[in-house]
N, C-alpha and C. Protein backbone atom coordinates (compact mmCIF):
# COMPACT_ATOMS: atom_id res chain seq x y z
N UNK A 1 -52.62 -5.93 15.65
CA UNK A 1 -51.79 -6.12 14.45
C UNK A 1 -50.47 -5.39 14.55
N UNK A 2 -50.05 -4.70 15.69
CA UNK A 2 -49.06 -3.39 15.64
C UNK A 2 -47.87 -4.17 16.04
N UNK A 3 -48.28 -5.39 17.09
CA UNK A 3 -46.78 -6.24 17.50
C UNK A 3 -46.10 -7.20 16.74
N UNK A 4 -47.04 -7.92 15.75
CA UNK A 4 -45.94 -8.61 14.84
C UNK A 4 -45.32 -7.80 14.04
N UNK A 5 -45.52 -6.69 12.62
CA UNK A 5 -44.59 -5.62 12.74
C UNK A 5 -43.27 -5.56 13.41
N UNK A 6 -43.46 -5.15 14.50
CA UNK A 6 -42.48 -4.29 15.61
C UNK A 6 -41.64 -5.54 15.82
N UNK A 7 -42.02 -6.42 16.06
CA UNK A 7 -41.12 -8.06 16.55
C UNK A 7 -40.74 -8.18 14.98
N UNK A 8 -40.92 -8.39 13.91
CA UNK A 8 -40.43 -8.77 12.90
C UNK A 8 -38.75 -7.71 12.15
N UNK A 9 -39.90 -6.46 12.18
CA UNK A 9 -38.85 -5.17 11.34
C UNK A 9 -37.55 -4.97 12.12
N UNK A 10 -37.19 -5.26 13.22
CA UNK A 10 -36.19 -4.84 14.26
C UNK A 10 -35.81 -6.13 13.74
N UNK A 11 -36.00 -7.32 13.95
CA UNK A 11 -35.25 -8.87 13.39
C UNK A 11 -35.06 -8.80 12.26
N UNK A 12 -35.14 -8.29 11.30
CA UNK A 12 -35.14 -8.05 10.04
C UNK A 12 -33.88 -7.36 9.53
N UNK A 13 -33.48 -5.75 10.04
CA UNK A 13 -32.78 -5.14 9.90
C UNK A 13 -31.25 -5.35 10.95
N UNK A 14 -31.37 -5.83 12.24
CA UNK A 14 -29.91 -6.55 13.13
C UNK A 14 -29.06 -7.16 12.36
N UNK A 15 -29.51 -8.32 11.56
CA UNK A 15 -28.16 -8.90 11.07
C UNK A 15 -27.54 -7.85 9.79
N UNK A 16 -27.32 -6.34 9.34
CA UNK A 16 -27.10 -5.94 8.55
C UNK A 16 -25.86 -5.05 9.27
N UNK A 17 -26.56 -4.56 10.67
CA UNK A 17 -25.56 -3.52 11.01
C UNK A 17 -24.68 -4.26 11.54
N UNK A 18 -23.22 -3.55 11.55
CA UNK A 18 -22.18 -3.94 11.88
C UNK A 18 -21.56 -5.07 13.31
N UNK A 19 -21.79 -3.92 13.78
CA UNK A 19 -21.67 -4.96 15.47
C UNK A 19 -22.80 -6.17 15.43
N UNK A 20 -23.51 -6.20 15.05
CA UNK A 20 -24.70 -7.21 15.16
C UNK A 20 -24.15 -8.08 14.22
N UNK A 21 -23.63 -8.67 12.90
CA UNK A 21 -22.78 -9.21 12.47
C UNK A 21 -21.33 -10.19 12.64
N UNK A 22 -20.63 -8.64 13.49
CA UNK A 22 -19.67 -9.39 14.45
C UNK A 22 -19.68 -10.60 15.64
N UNK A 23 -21.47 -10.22 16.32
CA UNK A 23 -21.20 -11.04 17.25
C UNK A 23 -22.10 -12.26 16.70
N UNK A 24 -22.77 -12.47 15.63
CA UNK A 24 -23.13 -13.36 15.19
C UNK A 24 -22.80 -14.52 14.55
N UNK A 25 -21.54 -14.19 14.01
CA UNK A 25 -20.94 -14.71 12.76
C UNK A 25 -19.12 -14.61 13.68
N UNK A 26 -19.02 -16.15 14.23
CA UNK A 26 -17.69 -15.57 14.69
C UNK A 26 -16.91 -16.14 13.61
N UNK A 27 -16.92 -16.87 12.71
CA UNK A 27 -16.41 -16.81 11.71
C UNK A 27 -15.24 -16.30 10.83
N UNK A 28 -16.52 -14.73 10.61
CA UNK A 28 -16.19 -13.78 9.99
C UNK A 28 -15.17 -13.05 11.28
N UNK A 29 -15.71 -13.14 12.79
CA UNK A 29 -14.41 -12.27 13.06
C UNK A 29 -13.24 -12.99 13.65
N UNK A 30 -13.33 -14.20 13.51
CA UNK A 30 -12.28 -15.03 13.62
C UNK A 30 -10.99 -14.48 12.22
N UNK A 31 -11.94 -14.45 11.01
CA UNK A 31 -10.84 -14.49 9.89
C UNK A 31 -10.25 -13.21 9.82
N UNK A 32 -10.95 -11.74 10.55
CA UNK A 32 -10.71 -10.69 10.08
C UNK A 32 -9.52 -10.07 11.44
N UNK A 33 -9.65 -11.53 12.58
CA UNK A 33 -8.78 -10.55 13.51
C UNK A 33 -7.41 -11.86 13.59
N UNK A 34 -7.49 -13.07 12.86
CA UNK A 34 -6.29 -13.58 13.20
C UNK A 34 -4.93 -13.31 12.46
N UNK A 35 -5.41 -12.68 11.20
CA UNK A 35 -4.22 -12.06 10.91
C UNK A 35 -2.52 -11.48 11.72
N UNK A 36 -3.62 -10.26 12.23
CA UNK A 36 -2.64 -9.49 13.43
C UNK A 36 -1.93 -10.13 14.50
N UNK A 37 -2.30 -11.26 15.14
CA UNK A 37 -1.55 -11.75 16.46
C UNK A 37 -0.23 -12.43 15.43
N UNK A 38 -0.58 -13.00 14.14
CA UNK A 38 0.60 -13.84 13.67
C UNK A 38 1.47 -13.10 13.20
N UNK A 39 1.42 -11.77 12.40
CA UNK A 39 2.12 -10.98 12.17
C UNK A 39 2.67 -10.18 13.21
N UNK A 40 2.06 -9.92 14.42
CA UNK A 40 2.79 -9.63 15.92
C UNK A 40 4.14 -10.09 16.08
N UNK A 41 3.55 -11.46 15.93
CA UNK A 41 4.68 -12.59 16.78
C UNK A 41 5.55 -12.92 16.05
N UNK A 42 5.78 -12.37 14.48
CA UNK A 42 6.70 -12.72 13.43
C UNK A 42 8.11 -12.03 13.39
N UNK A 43 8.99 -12.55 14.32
CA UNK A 43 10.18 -11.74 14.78
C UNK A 43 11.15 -10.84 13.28
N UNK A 44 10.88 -11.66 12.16
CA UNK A 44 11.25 -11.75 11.15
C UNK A 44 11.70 -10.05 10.75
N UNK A 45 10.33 -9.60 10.24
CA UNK A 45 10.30 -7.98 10.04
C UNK A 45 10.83 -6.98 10.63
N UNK A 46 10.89 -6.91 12.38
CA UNK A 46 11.14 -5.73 13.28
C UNK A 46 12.43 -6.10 13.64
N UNK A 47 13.09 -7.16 12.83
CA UNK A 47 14.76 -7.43 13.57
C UNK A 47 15.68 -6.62 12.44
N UNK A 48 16.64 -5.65 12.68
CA UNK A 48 17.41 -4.86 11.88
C UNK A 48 18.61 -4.69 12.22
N UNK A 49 19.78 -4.90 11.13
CA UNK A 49 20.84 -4.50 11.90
C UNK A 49 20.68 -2.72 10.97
N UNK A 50 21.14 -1.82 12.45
CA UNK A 50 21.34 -0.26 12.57
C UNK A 50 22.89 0.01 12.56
N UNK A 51 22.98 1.31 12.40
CA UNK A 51 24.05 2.00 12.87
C UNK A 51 24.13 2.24 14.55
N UNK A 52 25.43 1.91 14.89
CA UNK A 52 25.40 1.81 16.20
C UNK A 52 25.66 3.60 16.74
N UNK A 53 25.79 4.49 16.04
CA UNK A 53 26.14 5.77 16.10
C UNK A 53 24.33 6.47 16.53
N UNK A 54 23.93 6.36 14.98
CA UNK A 54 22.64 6.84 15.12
C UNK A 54 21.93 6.31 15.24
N UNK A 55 21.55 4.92 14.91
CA UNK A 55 20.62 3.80 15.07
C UNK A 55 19.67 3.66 13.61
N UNK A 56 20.39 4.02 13.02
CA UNK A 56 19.54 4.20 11.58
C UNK A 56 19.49 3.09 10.66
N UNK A 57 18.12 2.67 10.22
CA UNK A 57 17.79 1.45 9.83
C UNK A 57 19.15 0.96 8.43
N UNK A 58 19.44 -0.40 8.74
CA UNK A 58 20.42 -0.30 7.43
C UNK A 58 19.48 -1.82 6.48
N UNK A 59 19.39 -2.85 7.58
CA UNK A 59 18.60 -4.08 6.61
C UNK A 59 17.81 -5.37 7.45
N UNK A 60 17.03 -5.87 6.98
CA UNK A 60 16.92 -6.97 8.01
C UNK A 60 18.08 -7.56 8.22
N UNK A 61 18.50 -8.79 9.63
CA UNK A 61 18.96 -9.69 9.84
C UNK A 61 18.84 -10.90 9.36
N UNK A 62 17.91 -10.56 8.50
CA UNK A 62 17.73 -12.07 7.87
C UNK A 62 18.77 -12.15 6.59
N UNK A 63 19.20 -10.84 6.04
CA UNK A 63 20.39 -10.63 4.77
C UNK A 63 21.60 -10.79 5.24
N UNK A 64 21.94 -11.42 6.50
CA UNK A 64 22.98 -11.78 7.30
C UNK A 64 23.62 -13.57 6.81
N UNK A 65 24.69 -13.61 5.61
CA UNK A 65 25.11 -14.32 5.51
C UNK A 65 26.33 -14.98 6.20
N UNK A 66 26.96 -14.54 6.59
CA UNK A 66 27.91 -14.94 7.77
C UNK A 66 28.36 -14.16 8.87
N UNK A 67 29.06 -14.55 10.23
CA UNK A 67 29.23 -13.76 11.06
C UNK A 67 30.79 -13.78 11.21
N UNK A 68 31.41 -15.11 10.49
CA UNK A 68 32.74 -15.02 10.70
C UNK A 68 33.60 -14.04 9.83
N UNK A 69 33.25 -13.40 9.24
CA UNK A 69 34.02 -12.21 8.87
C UNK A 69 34.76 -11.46 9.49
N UNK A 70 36.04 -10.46 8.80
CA UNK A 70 37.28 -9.87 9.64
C UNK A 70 36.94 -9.10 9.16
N UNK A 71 37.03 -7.46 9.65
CA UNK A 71 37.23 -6.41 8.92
C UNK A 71 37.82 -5.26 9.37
N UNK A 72 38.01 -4.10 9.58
CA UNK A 72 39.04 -3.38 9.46
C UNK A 72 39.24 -3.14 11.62
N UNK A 73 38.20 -3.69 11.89
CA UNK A 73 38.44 -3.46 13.41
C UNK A 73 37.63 -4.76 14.34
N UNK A 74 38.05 -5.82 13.59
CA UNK A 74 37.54 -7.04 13.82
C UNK A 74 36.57 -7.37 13.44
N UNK A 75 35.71 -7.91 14.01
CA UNK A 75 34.96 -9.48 13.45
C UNK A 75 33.29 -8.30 12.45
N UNK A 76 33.05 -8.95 11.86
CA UNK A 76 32.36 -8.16 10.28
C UNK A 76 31.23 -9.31 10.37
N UNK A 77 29.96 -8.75 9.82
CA UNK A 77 28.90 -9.28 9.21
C UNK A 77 29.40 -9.56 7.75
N UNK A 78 29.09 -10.70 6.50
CA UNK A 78 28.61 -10.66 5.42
C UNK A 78 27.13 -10.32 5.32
N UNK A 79 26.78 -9.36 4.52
CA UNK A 79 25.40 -9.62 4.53
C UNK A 79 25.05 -9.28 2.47
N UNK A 80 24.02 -9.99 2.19
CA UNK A 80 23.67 -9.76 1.08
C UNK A 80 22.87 -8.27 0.54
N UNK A 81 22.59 -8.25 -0.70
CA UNK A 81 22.17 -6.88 -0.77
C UNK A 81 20.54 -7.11 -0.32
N UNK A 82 19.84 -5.73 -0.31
CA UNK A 82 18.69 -5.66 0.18
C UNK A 82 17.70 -6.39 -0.42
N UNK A 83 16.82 -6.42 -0.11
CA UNK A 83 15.34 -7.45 -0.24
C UNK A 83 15.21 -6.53 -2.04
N UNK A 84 15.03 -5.08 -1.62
CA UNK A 84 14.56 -4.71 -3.29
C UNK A 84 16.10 -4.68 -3.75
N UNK A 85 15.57 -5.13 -4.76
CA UNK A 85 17.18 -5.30 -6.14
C UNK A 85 17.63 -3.80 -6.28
N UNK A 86 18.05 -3.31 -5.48
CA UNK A 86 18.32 -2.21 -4.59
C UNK A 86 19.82 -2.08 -4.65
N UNK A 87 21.11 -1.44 -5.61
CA UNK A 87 22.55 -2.06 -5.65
C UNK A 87 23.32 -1.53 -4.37
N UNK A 88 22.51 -0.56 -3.75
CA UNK A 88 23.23 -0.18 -2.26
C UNK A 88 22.30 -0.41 -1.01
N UNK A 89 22.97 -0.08 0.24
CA UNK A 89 21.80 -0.48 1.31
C UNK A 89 21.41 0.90 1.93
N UNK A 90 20.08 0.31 2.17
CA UNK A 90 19.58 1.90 2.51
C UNK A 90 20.08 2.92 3.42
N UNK A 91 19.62 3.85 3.49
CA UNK A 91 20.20 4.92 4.46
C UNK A 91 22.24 4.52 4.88
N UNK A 92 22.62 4.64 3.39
CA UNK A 92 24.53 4.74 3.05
C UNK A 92 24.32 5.27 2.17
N UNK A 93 25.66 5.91 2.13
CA UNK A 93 26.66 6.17 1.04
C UNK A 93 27.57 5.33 0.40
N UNK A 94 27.32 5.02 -0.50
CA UNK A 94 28.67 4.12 -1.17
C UNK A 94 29.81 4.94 -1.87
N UNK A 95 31.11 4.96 -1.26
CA UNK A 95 31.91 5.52 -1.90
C UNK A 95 32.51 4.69 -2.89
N UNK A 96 33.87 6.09 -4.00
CA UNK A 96 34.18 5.59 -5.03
C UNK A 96 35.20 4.19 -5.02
N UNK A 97 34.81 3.38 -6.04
CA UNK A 97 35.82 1.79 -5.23
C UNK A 97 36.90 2.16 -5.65
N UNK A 98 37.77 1.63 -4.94
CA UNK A 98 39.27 1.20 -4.46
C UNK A 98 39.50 -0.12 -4.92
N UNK A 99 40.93 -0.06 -5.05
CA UNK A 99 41.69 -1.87 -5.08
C UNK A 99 42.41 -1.82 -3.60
N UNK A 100 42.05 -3.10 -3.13
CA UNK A 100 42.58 -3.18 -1.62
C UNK A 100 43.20 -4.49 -1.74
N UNK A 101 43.99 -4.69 -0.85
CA UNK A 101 44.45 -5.95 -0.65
C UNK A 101 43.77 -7.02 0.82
N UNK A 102 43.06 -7.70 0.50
CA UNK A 102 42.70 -8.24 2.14
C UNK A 102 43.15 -9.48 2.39
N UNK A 103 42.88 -9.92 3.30
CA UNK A 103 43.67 -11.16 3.69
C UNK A 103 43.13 -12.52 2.45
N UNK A 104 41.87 -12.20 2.21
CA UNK A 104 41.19 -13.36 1.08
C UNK A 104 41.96 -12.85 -0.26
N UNK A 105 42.61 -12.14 -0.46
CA UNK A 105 43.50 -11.70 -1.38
C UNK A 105 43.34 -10.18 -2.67
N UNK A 106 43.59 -9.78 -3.65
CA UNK A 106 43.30 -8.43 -4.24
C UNK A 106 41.67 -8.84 -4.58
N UNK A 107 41.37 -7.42 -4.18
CA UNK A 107 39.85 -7.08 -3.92
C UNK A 107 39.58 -5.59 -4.62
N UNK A 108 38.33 -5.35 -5.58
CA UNK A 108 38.08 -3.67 -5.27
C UNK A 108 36.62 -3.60 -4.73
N UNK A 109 36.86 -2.76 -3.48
CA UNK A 109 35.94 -2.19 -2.51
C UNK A 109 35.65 -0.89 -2.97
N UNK A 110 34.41 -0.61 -2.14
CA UNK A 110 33.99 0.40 -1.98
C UNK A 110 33.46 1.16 -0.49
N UNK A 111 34.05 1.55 0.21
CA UNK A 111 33.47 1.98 1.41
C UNK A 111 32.03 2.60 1.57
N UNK A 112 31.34 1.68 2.64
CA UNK A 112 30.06 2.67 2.81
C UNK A 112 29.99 3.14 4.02
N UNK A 113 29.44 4.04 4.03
CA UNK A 113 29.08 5.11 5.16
C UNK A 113 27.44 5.44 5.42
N UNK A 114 27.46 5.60 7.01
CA UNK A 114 25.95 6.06 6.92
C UNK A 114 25.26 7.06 6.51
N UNK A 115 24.43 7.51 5.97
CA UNK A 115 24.04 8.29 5.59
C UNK A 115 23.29 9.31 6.20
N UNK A 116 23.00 9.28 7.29
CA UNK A 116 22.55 9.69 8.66
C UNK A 116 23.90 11.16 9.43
N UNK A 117 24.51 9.95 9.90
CA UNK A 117 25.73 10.68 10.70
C UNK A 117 26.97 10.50 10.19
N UNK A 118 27.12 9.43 8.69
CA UNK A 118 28.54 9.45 8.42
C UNK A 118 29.49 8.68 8.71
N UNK A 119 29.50 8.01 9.78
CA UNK A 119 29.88 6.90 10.21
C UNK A 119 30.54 5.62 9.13
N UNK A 120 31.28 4.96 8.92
CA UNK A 120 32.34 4.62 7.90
C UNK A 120 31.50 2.66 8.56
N UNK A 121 30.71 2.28 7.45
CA UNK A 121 29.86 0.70 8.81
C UNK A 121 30.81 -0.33 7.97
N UNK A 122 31.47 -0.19 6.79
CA UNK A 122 32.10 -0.92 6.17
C UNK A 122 32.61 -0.96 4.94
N UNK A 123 32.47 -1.99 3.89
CA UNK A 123 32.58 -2.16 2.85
C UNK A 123 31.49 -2.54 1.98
N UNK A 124 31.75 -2.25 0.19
CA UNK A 124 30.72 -3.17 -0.99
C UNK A 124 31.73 -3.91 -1.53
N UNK A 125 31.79 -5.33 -1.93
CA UNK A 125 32.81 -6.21 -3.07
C UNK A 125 32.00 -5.53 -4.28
N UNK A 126 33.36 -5.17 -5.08
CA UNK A 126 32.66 -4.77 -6.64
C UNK A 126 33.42 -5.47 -7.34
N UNK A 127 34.51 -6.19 -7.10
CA UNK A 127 34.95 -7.40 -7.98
C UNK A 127 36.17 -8.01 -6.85
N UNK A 128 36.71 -9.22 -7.50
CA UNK A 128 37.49 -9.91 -6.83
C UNK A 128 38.74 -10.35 -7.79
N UNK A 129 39.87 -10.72 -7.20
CA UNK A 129 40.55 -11.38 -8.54
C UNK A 129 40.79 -12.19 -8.64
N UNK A 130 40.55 -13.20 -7.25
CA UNK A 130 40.34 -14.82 -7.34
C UNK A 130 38.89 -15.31 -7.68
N UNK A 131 39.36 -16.33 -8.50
CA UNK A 131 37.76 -16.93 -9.13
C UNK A 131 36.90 -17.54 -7.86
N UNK A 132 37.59 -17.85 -6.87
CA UNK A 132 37.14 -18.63 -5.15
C UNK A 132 36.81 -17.47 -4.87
N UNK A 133 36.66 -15.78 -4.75
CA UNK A 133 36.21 -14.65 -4.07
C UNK A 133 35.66 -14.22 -4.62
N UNK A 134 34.81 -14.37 -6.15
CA UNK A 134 34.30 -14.22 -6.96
C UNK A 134 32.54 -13.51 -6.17
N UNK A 135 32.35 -14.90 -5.60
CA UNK A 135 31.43 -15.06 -4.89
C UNK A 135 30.66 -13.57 -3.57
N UNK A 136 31.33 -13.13 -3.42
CA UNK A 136 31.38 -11.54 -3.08
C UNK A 136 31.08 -10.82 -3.78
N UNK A 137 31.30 -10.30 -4.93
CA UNK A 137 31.16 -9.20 -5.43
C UNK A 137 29.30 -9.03 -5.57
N UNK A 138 29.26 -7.80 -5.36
CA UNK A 138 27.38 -7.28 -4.90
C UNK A 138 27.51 -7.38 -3.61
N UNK A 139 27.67 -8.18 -2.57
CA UNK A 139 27.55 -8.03 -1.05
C UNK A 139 28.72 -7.60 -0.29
N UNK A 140 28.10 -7.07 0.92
CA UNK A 140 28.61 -5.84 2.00
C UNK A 140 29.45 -6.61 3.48
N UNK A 141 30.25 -5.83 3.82
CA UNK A 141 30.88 -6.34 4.76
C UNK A 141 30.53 -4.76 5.81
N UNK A 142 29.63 -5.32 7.01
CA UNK A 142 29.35 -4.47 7.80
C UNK A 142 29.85 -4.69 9.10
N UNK A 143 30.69 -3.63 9.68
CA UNK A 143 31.72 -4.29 11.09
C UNK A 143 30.73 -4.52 12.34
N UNK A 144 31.44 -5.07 12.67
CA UNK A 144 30.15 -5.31 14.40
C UNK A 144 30.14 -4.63 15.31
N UNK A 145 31.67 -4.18 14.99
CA UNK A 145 31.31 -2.92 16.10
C UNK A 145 30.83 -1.55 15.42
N UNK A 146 30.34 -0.99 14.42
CA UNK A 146 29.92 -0.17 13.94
C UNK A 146 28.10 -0.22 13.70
N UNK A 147 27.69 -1.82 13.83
CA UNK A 147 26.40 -1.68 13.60
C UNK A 147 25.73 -2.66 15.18
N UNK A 148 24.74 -2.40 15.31
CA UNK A 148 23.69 -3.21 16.03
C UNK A 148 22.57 -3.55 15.82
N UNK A 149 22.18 -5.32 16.00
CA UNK A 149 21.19 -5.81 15.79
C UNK A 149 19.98 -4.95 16.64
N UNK A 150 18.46 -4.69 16.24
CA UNK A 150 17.92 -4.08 17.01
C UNK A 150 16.35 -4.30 16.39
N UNK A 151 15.33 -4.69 17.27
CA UNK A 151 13.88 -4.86 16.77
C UNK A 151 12.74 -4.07 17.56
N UNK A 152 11.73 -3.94 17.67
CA UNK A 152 11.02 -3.11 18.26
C UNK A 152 10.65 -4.20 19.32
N UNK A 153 10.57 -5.77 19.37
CA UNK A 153 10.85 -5.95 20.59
C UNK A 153 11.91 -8.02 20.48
N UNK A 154 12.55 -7.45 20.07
CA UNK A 154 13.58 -8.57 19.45
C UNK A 154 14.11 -9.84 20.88
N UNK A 155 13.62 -10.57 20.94
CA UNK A 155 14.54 -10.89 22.28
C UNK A 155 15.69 -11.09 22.79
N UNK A 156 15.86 -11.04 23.53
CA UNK A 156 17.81 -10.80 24.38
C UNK A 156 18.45 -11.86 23.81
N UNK A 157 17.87 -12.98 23.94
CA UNK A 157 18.54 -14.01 24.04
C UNK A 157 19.30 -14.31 22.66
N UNK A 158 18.11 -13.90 21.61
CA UNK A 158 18.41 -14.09 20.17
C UNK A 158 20.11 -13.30 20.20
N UNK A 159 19.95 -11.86 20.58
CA UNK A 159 21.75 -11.63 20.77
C UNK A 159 22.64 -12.44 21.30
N UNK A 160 22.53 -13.18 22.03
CA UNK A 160 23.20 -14.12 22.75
C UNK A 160 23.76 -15.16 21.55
N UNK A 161 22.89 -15.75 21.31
CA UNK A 161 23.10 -16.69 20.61
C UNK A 161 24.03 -16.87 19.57
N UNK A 162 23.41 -15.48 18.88
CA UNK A 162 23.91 -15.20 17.69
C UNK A 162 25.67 -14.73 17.66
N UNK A 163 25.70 -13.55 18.72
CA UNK A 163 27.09 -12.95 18.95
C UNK A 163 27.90 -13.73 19.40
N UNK A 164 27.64 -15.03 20.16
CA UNK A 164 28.20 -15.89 20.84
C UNK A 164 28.56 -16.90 20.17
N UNK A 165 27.82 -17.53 18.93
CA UNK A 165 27.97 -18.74 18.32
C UNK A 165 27.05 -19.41 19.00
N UNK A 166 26.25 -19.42 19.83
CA UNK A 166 25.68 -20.61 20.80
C UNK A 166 24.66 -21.23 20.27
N UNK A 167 24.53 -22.31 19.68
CA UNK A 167 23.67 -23.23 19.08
C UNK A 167 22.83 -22.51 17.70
N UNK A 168 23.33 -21.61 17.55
CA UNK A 168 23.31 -20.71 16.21
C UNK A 168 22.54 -21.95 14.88
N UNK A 169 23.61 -23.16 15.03
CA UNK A 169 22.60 -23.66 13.44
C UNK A 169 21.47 -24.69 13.63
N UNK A 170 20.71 -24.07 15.10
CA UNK A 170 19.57 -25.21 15.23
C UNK A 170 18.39 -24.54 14.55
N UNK A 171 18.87 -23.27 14.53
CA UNK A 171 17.67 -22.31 13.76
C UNK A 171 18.25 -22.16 12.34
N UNK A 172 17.45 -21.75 11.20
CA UNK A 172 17.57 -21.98 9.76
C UNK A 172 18.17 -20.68 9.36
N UNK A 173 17.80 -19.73 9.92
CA UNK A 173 19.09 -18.09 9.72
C UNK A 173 19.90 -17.81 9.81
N UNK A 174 20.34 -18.71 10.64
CA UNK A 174 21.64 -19.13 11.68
C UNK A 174 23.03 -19.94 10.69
N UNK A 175 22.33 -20.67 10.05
CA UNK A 175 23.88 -21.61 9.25
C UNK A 175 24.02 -20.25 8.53
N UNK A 176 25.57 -20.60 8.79
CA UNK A 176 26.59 -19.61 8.25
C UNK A 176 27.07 -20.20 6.99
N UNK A 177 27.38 -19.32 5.84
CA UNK A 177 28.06 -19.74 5.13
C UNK A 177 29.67 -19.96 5.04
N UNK A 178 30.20 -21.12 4.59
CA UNK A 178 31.17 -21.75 4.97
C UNK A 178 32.47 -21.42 3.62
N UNK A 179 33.01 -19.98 3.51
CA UNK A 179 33.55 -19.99 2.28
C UNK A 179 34.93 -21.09 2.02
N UNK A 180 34.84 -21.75 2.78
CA UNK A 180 36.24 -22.86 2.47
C UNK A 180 35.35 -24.27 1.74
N UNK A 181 34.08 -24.14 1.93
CA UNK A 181 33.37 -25.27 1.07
C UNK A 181 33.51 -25.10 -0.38
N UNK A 182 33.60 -25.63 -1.43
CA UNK A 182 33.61 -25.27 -2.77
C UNK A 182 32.15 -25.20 -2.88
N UNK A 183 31.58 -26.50 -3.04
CA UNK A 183 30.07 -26.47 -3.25
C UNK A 183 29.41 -25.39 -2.72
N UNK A 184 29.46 -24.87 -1.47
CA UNK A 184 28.64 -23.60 -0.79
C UNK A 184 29.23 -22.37 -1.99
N UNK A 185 30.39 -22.53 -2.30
CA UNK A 185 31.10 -21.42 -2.99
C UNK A 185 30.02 -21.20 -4.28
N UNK A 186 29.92 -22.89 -5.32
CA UNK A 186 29.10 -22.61 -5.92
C UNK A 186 28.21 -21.93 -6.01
N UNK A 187 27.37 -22.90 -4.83
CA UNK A 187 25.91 -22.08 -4.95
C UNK A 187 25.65 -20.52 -4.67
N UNK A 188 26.40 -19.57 -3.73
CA UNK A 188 26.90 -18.59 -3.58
C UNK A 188 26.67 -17.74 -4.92
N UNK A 189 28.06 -18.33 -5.65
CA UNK A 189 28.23 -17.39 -7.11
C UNK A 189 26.86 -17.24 -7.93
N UNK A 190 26.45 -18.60 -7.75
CA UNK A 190 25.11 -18.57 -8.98
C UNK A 190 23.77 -18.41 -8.16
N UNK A 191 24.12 -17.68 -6.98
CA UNK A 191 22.73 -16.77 -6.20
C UNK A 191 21.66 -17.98 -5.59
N UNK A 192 22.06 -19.42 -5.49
CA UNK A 192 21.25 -20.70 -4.91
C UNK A 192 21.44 -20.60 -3.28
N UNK A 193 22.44 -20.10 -2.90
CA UNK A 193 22.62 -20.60 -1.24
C UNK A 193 21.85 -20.18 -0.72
N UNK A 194 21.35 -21.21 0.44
CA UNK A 194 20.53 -20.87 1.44
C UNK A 194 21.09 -22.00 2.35
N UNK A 195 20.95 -21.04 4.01
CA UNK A 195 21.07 -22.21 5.24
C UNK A 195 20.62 -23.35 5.39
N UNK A 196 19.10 -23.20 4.68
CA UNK A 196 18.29 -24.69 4.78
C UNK A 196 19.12 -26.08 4.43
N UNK A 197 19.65 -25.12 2.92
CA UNK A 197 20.32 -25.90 1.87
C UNK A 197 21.36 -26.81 2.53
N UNK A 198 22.78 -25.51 2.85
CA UNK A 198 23.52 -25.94 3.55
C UNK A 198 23.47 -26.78 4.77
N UNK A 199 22.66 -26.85 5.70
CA UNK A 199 22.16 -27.62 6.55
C UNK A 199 22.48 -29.27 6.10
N UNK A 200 21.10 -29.59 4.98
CA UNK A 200 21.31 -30.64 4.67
C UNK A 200 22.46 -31.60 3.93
N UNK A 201 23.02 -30.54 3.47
CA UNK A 201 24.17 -30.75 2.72
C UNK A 201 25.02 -31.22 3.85
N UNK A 202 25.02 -30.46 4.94
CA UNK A 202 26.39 -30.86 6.02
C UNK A 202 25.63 -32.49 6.67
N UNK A 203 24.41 -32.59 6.82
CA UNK A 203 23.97 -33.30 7.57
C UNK A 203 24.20 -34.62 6.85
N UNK A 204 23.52 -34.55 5.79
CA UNK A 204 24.11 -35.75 4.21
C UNK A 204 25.56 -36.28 4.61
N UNK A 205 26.77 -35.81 4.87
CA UNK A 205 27.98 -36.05 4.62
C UNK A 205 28.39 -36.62 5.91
C-alpha cells in the first residue's frame, strides 16, 4: 500500500512549485517573457538628444520637430516641449526672456542653458509678433552643434540619415515640419501636427 501514496503525493504537489509550472505551461512563460525582447528592440525610448559638453540627458528625439532650423551658430533643432507638460526641458536653465530680432522676424526668447555644465544649447519662443510665428511660442530651438543625438545602443546609420537629410521622410519621425505651409502652420498653432499627418497631406496634393 506504501507505493501508490509515494507515486501519487509527489504528482500531486509538482504542478504548484514554481519551475515545475514554467516548464509545463509554456503559455504562461511565453506571456511573462515576451514583453522584454519588444521593449529591447524599441529604439524609441533610449534615443536622446544630450548636451554635447556633458552628455546630459535633455529629451527624446522623437520631440524633434524640424531640423531645418538656423540658430546662432548654424543649423538648430525645433523641438517641442517635453513628454510631461513640463514648461522647461529637463536638466536647463531657462533664462530671463529677451526681445530679439531673428531672421523669421521680432521674437521674445529666452536662452537655455545646461544645467549640468552651463553650456548656452539654445533658445525658448515665449511669444512672437507675427501671427505666421505664432506657432513657436512654448517650443525650443536647440543648436546642433551644442547637442548630440545619443541612445544606449541607437544605430549609426539612423545619424546618417537624419543629419544628412537622406531619405529622412520614409520613416514617420522624420517629416519635418514645413513652416512656409499655412495649413502645417495651422495645425502647429492649435497643437494637431503630426508627420503622419503631414505625410498624407503632401502625398494628397
Amino acid at each position: 500500500s506504501m507505493p501508490s501514496p509515494t507515486s501519487t503525493f509527489p504528482f500531486y504537489l509538482l504542478p504548484s512549485l514554481p519551475f515545475r509550472r514554467r516548464n509545463s505551461s509554456t503559455t504562461t512563460s511565453t506571456a511573462s517573457t515576451s514583453p522584454h525582447p519588444t521593449s529591447f528592440f524599441n529604439p524609441s525610448p533610449t534615443s536622446h538628444l544630450r548636451c554635447t559638453k556633458c552628455l546630459a540627458d535633455l529629451l527624446p528625439t522623437s520631440s524633434i520637430i524640424s531640423k531645418s532650423f538656423t540658430g546662432r551658430h548654424g543649423r538648430a533643432y525645433l523641438v517641442g516641449p517635453p513628454p510631461s507638460h513640463h514648461p522647461h526641458l529637463p536638466n536647463t536653465h531657462t533664462h530671463k526672456p529677451v526681445s530679439r530680432q531673428l531672421v523669421t522676424g521680432q521674437h521674445t526668447v529666452s536662452d537655455i542653458s545646461c544645467a549640468t555644465c552651463g553650456s548656452i544649447l539654445g533658445w525658448k519662443y515665449v511669444d512672437a509678433k507675427e501671427d505666421s510665428q505664432k506657432y513657436k511660442i512654448g517650443k525650443f530651438i536647440l543648436e546642433s552643434k551644442r547637442v548630440v543625438r545619443g541612445g544606449e545602443w541607437e544605430r549609426e546609420w539612423a545619424d546618417v540619415d537624419v543629419d544628412e537629410g537622406f531619405g529622412g521622410a520614409g520613416r514617420d519621425e522624420e517629416v519635418e515640419f514645413d513652416s512656409q505651409d499655412e495649413e502645417e502652420c495651422e495645425d502647429m498653432f492649435s497643437g494637431v501636427w503630426s508627420g503622419e499627418g503631414a505625410k498624407r497631406r503632401r502625398e494628397g496634393r
